[in-house]
C-alpha atoms as a PDB file:
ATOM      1  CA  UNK A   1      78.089  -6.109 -21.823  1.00  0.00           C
ATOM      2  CA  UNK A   2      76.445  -8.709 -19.369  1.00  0.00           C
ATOM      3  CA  UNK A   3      77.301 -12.141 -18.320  1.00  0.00           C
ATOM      4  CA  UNK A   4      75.200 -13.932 -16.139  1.00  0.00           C
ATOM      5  CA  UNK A   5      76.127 -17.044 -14.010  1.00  0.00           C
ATOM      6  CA  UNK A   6      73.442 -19.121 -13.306  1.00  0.00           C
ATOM      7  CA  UNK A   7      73.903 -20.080  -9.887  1.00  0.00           C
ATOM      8  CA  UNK A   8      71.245 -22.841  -7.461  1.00  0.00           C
ATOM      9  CA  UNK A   9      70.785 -23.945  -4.253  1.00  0.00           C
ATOM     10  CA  UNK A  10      73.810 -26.462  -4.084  1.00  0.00           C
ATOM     11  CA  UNK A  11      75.918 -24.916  -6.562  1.00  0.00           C
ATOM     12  CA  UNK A  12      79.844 -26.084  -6.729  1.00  0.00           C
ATOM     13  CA  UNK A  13      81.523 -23.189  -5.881  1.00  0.00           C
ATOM     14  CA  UNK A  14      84.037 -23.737  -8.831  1.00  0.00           C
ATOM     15  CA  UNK A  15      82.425 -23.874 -11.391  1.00  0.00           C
ATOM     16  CA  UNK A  16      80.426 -20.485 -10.648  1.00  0.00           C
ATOM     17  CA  UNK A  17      83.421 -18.495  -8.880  1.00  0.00           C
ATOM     18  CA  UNK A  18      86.323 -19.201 -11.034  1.00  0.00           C
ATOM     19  CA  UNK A  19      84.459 -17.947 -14.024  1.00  0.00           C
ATOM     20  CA  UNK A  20      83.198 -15.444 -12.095  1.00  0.00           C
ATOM     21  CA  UNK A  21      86.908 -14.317 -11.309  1.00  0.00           C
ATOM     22  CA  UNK A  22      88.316 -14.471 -15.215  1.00  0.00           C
ATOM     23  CA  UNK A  23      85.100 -12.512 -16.833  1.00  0.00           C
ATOM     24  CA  UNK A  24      86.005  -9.960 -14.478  1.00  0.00           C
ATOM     25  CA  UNK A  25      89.405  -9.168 -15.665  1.00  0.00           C
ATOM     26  CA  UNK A  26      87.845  -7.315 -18.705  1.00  0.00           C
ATOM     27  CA  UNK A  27      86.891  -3.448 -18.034  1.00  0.00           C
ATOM     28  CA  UNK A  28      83.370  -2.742 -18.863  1.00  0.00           C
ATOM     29  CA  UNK A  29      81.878  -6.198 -18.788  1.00  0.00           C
ATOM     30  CA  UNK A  30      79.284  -7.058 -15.713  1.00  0.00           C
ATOM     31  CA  UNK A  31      79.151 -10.364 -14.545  1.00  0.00           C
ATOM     32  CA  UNK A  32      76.600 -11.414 -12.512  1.00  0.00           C
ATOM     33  CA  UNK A  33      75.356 -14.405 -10.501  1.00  0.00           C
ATOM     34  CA  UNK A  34      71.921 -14.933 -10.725  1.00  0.00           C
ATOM     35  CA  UNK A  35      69.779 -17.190  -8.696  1.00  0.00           C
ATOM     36  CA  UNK A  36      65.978 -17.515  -8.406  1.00  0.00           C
ATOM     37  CA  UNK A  37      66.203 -16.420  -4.813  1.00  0.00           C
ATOM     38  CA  UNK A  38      67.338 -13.682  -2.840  1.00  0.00           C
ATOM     39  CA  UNK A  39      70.250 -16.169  -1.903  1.00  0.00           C
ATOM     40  CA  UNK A  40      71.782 -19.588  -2.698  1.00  0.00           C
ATOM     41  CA  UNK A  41      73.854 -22.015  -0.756  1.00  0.00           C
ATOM     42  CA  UNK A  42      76.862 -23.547  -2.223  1.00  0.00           C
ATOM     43  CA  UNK A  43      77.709 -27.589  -1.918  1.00  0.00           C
ATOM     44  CA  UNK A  44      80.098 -27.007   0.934  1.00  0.00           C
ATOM     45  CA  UNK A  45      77.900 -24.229   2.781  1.00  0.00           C
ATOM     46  CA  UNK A  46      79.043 -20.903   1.038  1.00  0.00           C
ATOM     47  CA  UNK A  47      76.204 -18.593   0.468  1.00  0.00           C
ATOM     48  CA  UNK A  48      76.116 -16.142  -1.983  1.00  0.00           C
ATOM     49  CA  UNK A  49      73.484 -13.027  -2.428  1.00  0.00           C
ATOM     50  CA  UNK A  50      71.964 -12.810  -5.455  1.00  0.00           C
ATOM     51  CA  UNK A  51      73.520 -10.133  -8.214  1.00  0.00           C
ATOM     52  CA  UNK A  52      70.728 -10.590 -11.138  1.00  0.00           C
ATOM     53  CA  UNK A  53      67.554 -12.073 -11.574  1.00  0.00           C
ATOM     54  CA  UNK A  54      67.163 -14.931 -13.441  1.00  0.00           C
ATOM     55  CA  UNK A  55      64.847 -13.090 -15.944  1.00  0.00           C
ATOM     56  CA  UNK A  56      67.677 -10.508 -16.430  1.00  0.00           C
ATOM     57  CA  UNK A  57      69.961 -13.171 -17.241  1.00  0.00           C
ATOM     58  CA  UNK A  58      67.757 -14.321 -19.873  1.00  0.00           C
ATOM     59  CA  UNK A  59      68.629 -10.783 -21.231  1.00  0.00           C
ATOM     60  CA  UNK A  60      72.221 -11.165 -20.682  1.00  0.00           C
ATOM     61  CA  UNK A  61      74.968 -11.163 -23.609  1.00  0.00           C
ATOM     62  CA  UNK A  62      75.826 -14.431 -22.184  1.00  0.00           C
ATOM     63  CA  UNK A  63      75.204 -17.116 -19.985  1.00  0.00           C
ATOM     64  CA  UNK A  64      76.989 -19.692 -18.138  1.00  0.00           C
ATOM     65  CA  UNK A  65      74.860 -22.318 -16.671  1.00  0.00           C
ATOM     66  CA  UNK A  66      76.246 -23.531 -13.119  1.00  0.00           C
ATOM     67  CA  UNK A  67      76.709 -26.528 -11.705  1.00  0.00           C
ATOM     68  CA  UNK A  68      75.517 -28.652  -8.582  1.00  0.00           C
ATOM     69  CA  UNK A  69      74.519 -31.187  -6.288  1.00  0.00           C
ATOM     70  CA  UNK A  70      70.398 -29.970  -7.020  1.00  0.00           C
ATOM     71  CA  UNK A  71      70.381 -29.769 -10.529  1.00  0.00           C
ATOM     72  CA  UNK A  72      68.273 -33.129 -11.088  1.00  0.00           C
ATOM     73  CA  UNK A  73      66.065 -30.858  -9.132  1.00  0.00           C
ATOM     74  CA  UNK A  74      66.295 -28.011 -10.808  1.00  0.00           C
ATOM     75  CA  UNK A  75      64.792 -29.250 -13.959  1.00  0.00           C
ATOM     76  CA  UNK A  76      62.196 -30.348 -12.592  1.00  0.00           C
ATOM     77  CA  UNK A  77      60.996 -27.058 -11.419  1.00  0.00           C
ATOM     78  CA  UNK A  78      58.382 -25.394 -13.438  1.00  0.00           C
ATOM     79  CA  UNK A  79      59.272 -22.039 -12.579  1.00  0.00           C
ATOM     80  CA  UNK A  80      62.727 -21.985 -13.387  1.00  0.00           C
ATOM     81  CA  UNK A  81      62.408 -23.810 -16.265  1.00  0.00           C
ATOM     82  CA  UNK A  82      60.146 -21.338 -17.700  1.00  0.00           C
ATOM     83  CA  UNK A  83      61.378 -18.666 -16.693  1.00  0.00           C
ATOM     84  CA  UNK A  84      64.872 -20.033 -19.044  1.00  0.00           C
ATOM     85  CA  UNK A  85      63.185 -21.432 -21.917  1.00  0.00           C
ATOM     86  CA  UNK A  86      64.021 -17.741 -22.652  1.00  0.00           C
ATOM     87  CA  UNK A  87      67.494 -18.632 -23.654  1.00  0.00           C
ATOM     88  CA  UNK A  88      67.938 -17.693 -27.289  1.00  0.00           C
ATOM     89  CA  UNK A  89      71.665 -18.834 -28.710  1.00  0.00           C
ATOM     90  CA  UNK A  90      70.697 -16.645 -31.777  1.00  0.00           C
ATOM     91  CA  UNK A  91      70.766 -13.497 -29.795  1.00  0.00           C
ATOM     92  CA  UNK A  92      73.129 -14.445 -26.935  1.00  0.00           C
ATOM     93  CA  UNK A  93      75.839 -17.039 -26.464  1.00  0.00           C
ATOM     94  CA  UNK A  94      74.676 -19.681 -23.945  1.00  0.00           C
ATOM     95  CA  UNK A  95      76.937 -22.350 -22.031  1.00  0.00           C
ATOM     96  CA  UNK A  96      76.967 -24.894 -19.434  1.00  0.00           C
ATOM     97  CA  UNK A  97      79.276 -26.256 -16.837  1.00  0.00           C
ATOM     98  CA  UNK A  98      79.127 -29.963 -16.059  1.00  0.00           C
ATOM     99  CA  UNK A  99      75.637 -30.578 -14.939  1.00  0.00           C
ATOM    100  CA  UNK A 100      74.490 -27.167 -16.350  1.00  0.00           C
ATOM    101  CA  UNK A 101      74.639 -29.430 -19.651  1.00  0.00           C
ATOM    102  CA  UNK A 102      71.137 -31.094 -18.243  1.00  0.00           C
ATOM    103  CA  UNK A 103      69.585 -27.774 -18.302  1.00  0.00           C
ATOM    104  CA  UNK A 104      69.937 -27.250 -21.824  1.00  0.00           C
ATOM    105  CA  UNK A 105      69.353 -30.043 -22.986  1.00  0.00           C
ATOM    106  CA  UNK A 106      66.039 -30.250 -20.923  1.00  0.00           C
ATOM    107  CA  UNK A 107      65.613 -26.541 -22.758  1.00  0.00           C
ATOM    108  CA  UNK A 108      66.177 -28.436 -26.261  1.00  0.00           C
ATOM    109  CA  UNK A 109      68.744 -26.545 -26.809  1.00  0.00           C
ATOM    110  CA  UNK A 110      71.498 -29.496 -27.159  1.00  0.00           C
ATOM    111  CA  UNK A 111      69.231 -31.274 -30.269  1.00  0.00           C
ATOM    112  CA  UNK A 112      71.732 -32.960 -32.229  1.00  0.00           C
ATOM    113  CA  UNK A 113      75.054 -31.584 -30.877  1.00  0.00           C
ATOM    114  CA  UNK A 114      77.234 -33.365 -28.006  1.00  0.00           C
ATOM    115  CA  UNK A 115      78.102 -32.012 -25.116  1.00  0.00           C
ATOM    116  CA  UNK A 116      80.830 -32.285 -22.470  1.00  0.00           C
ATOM    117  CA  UNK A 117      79.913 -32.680 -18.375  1.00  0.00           C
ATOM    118  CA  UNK A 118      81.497 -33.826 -15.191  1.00  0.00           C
ATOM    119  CA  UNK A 119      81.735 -38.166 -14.967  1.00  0.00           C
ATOM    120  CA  UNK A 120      78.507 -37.865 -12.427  1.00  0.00           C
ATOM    121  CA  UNK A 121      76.504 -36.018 -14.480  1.00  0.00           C
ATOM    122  CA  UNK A 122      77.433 -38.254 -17.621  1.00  0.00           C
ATOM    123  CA  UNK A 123      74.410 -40.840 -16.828  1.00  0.00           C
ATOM    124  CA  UNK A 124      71.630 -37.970 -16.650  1.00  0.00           C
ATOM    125  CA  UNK A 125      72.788 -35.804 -19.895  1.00  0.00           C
ATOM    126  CA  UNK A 126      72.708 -39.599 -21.899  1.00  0.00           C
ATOM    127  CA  UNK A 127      69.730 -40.035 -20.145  1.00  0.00           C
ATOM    128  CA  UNK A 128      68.285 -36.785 -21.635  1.00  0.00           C
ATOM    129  CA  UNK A 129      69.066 -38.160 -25.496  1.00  0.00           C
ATOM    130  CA  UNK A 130      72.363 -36.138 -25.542  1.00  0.00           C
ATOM    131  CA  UNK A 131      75.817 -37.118 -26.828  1.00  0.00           C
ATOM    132  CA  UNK A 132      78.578 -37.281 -24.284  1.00  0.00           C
ATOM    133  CA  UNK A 133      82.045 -36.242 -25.146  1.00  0.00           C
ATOM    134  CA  UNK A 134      85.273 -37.569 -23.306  1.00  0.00           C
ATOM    135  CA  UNK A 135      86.712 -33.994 -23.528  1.00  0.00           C
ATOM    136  CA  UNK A 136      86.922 -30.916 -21.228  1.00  0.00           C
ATOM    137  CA  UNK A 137      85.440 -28.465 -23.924  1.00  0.00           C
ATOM    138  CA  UNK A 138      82.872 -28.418 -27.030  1.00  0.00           C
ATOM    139  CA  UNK A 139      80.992 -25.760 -28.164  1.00  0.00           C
ATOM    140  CA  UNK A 140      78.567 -25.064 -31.656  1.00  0.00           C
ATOM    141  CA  UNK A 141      78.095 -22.087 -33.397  1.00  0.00           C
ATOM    142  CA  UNK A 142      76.818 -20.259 -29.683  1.00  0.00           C
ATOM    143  CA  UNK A 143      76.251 -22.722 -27.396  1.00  0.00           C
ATOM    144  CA  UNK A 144      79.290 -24.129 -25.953  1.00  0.00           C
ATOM    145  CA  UNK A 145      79.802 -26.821 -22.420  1.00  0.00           C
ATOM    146  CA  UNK A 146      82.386 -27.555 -20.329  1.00  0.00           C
ATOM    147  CA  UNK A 147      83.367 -31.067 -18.161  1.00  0.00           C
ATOM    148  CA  UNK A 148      85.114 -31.028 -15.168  1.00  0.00           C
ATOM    149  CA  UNK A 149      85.180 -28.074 -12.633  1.00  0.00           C
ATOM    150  CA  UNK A 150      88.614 -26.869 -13.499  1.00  0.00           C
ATOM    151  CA  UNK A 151      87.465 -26.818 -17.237  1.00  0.00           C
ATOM    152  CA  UNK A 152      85.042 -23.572 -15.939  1.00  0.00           C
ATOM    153  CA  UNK A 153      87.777 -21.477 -17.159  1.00  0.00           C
ATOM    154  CA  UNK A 154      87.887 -22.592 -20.707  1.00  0.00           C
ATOM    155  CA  UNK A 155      84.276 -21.658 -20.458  1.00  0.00           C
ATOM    156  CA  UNK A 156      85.206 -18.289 -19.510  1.00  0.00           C
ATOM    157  CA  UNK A 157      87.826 -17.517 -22.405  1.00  0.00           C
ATOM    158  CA  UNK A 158      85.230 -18.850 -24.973  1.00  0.00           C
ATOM    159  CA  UNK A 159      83.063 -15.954 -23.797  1.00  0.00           C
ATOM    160  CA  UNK A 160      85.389 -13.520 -23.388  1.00  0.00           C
ATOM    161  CA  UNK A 161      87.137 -14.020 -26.844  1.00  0.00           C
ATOM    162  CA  UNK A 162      83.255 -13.898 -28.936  1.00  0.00           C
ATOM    163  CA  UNK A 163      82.464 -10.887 -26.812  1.00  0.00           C
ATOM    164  CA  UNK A 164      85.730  -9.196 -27.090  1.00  0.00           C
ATOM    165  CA  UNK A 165      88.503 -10.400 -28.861  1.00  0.00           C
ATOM    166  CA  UNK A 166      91.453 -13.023 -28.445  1.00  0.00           C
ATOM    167  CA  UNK A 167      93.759 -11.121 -26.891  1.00  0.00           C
ATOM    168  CA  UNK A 168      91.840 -10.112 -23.968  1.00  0.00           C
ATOM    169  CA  UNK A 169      90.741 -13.821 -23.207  1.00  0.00           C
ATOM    170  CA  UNK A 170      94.307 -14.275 -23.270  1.00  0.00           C
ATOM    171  CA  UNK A 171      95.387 -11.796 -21.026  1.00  0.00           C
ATOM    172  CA  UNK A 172      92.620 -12.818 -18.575  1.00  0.00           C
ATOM    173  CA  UNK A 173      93.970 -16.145 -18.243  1.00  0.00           C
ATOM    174  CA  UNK A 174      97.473 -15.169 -18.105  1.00  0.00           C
ATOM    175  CA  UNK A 175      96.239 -13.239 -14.979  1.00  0.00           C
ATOM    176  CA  UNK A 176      94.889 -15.571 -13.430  1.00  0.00           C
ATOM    177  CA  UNK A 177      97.513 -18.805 -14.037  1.00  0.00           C
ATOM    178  CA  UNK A 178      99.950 -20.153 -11.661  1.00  0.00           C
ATOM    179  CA  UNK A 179     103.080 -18.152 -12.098  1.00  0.00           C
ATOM    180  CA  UNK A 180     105.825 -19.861 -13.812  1.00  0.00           C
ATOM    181  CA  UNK A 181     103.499 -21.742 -16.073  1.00  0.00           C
ATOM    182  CA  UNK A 182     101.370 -19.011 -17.146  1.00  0.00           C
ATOM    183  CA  UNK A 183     102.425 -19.368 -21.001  1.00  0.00           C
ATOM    184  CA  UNK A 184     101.757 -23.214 -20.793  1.00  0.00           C
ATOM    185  CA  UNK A 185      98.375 -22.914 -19.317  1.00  0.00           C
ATOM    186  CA  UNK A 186      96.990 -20.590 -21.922  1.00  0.00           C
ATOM    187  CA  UNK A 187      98.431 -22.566 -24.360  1.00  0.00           C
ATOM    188  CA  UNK A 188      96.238 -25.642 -23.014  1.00  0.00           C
ATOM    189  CA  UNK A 189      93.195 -23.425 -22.459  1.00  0.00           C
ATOM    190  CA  UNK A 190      93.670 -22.264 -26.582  1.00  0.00           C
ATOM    191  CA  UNK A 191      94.099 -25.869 -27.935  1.00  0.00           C
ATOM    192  CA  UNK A 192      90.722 -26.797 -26.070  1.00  0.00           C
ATOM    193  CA  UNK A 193      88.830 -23.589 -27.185  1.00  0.00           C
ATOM    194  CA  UNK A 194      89.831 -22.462 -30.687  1.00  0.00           C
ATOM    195  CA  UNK A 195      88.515 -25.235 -32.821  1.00  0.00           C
ATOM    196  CA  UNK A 196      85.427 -24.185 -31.836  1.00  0.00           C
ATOM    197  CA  UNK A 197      86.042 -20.617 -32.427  1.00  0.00           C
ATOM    198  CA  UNK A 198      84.708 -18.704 -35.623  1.00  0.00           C
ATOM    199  CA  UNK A 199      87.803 -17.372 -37.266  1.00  0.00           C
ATOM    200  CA  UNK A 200      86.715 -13.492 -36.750  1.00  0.00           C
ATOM    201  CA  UNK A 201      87.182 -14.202 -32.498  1.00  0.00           C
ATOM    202  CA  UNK A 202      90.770 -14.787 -33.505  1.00  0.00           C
ATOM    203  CA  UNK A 203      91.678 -12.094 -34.996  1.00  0.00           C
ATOM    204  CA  UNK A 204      92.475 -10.548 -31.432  1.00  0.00           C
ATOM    205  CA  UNK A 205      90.758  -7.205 -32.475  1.00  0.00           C
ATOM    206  CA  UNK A 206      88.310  -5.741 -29.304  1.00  0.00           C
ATOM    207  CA  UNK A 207      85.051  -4.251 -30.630  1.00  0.00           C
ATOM    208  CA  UNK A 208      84.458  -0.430 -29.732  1.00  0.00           C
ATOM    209  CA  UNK A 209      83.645   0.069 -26.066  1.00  0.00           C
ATOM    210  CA  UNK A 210      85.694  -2.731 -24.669  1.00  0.00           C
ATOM    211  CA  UNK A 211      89.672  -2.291 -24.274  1.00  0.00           C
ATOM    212  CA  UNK A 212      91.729  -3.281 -21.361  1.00  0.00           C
ATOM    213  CA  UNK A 213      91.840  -5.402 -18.666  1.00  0.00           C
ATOM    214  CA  UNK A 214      90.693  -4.909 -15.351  1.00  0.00           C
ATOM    215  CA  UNK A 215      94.446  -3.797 -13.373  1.00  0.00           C
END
């Protein structure tokens, strides 16, 4: 199982890194950040060596599209917008944090459904003939988007539970939340996500292949 991060020069560092962190609770799953060079530098200076290409994310199971200060210019670049017009929801499950929501719908791939970004990016996603939601989480059939960078990890448990099952997204977050409110922040995390989950994801069964978390 692989989930690529799409990650560009002047990427927010939490919007790629804290998914980054929850996919990786699960055993068995390989999360990568991919870039379309050998290395990226974050908003606030952090660079970060490239893990997969992004023509092997385009291969991925799924894919989170990053956010960051460059993405205005990022869809204006022929080559990387291309090389991702090989995003295919009907094989993979595609998604997009905050100004990642600009990318897809530059891809076509938000035609007719609304989508949630960060209050900055609001003006370009309208401006791209996309719906803009007042909500941290949305998400249709396989393409799902996030607003806000501490939504990334409702992002993350949306991929986790399609690829593997309720209960590990829930134990991933569980891992990960502040201790002494680790109940009440999966509980948030599940009211945002599950309407928009097909009722087989909730059954909290893991497919063959996949079990625990990561210790």
């Amino acid at each position: 199982m692989h989930i690529a991060i799409l990650t560009f020069e002047g990427y927010n560092e939490l919007d790629s890194l804290i998914a980054l962190g929850v996919l990786n609770r699960v055993k068995d799953a390989t999360v990568s950040i991919a870039t379309p060079t050998r290395t990226v530098r974050s908003m606030n200076g952090v660079v970060i060596e490239q893990m997969a290409t992004l023509d092997e994310a385009c291969d991925a199971d799924a894919v989170i599209v990053g956010s960051g200060i460059a993405t205005r210019e990022v869809v204006e670049d022929p080559a990387i917008m291309s090389t991702l017009a090989n995003l295919d929801p009907s094989r993979q499950l595609v998604a997009a944090q905050c100004s990642g929501a600009l990318v897809l719908a530059r891809l076509g791939l938000l035609d007719g459904v609304p989508a949630c970004t960060d209050l900055t990016s609001k003006p370009w996603v309208v401006a791209a003939g996309v719906e803009v939601l007042n909500q941290p989480f949305y998400a249709a059939q396989n393409v799902a988007t996030a607003g806000g960078c501490l939504a990334s990890h409702y992002l993350a448990a949306w991929v986790l539970t399609r690829l593997v099952g309720e209960d590990a997204a829930r134990d991933a977050l569980h891992y990960v939340a502040p201790v002494g409110e680790k109940d009440e922040y999966v509980e948030r995390a599940w009211r945002n996500i599950s309407p928009y989950l097909p009722a087989a994801a909730l059954s909290g069964a893991v497919p063959s292949g996949t079990s625990a978390l990561r210790a």
